[in-house]
C-alpha atoms as a PDB file:
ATOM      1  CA  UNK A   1      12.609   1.635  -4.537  1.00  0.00           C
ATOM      2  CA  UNK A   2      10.414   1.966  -1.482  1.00  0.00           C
ATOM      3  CA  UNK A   3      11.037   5.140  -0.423  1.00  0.00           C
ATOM      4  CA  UNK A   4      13.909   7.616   1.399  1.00  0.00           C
ATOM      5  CA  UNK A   5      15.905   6.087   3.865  1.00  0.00           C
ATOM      6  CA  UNK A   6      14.465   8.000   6.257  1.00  0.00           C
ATOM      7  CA  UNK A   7      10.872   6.098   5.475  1.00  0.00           C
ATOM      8  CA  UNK A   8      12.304   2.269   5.174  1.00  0.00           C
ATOM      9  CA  UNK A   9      14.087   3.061   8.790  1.00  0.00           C
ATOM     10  CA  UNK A  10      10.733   4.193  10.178  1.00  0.00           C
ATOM     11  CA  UNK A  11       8.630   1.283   8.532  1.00  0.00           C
ATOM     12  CA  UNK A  12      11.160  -1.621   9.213  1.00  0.00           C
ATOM     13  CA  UNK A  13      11.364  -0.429  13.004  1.00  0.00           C
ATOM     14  CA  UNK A  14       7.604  -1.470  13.741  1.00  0.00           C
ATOM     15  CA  UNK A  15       7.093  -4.248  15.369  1.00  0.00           C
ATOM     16  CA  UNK A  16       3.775  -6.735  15.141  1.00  0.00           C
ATOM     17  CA  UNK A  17       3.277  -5.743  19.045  1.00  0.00           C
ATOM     18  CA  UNK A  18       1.636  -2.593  18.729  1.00  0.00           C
ATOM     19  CA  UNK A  19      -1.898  -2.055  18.908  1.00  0.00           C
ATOM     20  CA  UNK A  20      -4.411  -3.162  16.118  1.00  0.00           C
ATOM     21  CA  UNK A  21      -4.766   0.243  14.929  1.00  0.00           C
ATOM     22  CA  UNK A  22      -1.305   1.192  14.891  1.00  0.00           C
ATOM     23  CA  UNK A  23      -0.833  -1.808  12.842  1.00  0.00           C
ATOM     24  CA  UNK A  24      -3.565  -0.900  10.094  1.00  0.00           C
ATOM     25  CA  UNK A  25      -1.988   2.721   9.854  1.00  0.00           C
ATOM     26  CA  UNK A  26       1.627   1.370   9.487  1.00  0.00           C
ATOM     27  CA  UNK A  27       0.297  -1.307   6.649  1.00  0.00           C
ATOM     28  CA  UNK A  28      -1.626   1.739   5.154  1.00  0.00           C
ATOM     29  CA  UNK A  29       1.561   3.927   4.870  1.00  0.00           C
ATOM     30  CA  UNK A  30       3.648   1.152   3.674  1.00  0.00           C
ATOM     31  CA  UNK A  31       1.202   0.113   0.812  1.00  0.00           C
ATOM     32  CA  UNK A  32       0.994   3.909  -0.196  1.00  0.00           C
ATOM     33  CA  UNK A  33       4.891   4.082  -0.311  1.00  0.00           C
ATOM     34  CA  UNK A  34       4.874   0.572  -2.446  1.00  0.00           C
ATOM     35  CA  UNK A  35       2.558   1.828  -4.702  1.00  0.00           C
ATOM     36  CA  UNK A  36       4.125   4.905  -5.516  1.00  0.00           C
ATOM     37  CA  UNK A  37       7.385   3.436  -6.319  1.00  0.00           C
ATOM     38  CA  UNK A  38       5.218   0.837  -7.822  1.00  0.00           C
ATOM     39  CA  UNK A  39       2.006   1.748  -9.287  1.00  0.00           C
ATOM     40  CA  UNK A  40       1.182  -1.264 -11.752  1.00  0.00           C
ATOM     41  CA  UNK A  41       1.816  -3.161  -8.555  1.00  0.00           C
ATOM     42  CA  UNK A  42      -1.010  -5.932  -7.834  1.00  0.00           C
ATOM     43  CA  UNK A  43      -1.305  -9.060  -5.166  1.00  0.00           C
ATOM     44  CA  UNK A  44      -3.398 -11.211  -2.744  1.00  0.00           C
ATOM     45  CA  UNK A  45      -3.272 -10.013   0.309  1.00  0.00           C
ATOM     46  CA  UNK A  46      -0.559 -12.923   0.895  1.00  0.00           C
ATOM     47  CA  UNK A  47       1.143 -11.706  -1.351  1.00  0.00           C
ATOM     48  CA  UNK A  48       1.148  -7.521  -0.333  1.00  0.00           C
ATOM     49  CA  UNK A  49       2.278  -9.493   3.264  1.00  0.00           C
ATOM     50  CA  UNK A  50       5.110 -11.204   1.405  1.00  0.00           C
ATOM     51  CA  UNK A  51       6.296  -9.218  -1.774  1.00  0.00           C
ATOM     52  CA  UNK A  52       5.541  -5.609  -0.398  1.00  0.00           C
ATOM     53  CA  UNK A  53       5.621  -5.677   3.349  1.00  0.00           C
ATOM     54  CA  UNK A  54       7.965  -7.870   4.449  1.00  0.00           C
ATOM     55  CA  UNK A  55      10.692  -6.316   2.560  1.00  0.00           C
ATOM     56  CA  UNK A  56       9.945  -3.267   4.306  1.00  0.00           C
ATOM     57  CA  UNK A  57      11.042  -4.989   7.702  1.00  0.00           C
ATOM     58  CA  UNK A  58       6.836  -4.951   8.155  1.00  0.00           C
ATOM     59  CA  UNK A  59       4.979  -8.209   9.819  1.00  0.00           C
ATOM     60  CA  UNK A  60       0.922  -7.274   9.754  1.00  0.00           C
ATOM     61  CA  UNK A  61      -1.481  -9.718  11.153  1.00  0.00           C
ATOM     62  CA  UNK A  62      -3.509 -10.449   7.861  1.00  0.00           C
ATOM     63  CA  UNK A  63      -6.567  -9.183   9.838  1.00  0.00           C
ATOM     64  CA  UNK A  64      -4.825  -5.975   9.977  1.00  0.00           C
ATOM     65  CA  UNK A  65      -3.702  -5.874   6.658  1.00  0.00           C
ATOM     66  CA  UNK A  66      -7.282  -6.887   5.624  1.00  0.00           C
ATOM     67  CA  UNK A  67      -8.487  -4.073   7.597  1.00  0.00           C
ATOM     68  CA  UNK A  68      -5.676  -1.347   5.861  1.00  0.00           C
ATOM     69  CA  UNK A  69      -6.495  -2.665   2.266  1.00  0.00           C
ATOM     70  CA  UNK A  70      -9.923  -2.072   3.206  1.00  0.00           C
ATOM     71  CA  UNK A  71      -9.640   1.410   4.139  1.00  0.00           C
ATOM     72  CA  UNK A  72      -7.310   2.258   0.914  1.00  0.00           C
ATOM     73  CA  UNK A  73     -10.451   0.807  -1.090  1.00  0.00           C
ATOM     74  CA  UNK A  74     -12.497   3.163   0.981  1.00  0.00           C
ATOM     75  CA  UNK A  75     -10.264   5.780   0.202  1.00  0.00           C
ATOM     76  CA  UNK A  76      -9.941   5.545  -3.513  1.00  0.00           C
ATOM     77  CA  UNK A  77      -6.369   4.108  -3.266  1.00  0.00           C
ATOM     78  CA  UNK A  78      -7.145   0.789  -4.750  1.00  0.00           C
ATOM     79  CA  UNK A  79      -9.498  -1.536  -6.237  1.00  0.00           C
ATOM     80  CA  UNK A  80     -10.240  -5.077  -5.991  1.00  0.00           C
ATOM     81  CA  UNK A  81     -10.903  -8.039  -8.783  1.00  0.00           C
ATOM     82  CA  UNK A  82     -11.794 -11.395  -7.671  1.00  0.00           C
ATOM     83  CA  UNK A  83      -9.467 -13.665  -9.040  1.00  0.00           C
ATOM     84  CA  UNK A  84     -11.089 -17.623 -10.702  1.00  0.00           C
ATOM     85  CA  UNK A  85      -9.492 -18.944  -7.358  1.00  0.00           C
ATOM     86  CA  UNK A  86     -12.100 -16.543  -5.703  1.00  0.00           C
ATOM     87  CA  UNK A  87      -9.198 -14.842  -3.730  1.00  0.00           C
ATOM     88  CA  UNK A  88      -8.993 -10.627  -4.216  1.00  0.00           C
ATOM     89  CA  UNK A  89      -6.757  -9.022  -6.246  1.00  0.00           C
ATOM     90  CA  UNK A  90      -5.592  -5.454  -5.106  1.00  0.00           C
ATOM     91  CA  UNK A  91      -4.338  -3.065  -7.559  1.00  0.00           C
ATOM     92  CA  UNK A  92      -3.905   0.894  -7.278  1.00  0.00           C
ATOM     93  CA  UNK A  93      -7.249   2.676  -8.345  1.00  0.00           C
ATOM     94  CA  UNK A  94      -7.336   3.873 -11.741  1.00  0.00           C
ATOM     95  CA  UNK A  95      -8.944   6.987  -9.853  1.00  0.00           C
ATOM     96  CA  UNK A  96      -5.575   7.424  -7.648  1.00  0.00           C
ATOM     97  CA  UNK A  97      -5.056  11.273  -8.777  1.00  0.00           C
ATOM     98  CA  UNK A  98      -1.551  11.591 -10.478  1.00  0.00           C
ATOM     99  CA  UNK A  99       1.040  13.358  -8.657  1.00  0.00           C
ATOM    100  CA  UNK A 100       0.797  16.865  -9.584  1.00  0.00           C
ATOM    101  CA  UNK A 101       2.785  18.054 -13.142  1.00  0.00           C
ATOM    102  CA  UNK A 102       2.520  20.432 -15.900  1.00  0.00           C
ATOM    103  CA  UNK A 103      -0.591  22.072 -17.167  1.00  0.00           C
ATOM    104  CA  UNK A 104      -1.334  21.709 -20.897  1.00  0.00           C
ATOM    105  CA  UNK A 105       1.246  25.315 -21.389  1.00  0.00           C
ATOM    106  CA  UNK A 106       3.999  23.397 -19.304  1.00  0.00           C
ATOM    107  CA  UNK A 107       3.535  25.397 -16.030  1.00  0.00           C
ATOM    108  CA  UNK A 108       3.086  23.804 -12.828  1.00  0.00           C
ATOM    109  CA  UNK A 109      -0.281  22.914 -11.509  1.00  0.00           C
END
């Protein structure tokens, strides 16, 4: 569900030691891996820390994860809506481009 094997092992071996930076660029992999096993996916950012992250084996700062949720807005990735409670709800971007599939003639693009 959240990846190879490979990718949970390398995401639930961080630590919340690491530099600031490091932090925002694990939480930006580990959203993009969440979202592509989960794409209708949406949360506060308590809940990405809770319901995506944690089960990764991830602990981000919520600065951080402010800071990586930012950049995947910047980015295209996703989009915000501000919930009546005035918190922010991130979703994947309706932009996101689709994996790459089948032309209109069936052959790969």
């Amino acid at each position: 569900m959240y990846g190879t094997h490979s990718e949970r092992t390398h995401v639930a071996s961080t630590r919340t030691h690491e530099p600031a930076d490091d932090l925002v660029s694990l939480a930006i992999t580990a959203i993009t891996q969440y979202l592509g096993a989960n794409p209708r996916a949406a949360d506060t950012v308590a809940g990405i820390a809770q319901w995506w992250l944690a089960p990764m084996g991830l602990s981000v700062p919520l600065d951080s994860l402010r800071l990586a949720l930012d950049q995947l807005v910047k980015n295209g990735v996703l989009e915000t809506r501000v919930l009546p409670s005035s918190d922010l709800l991130w979703f994947a971007s309706s932009a996101t481009p689709a994996a790459p599939g089948p032309d209109d003639d069936g052959n790969p693009t």
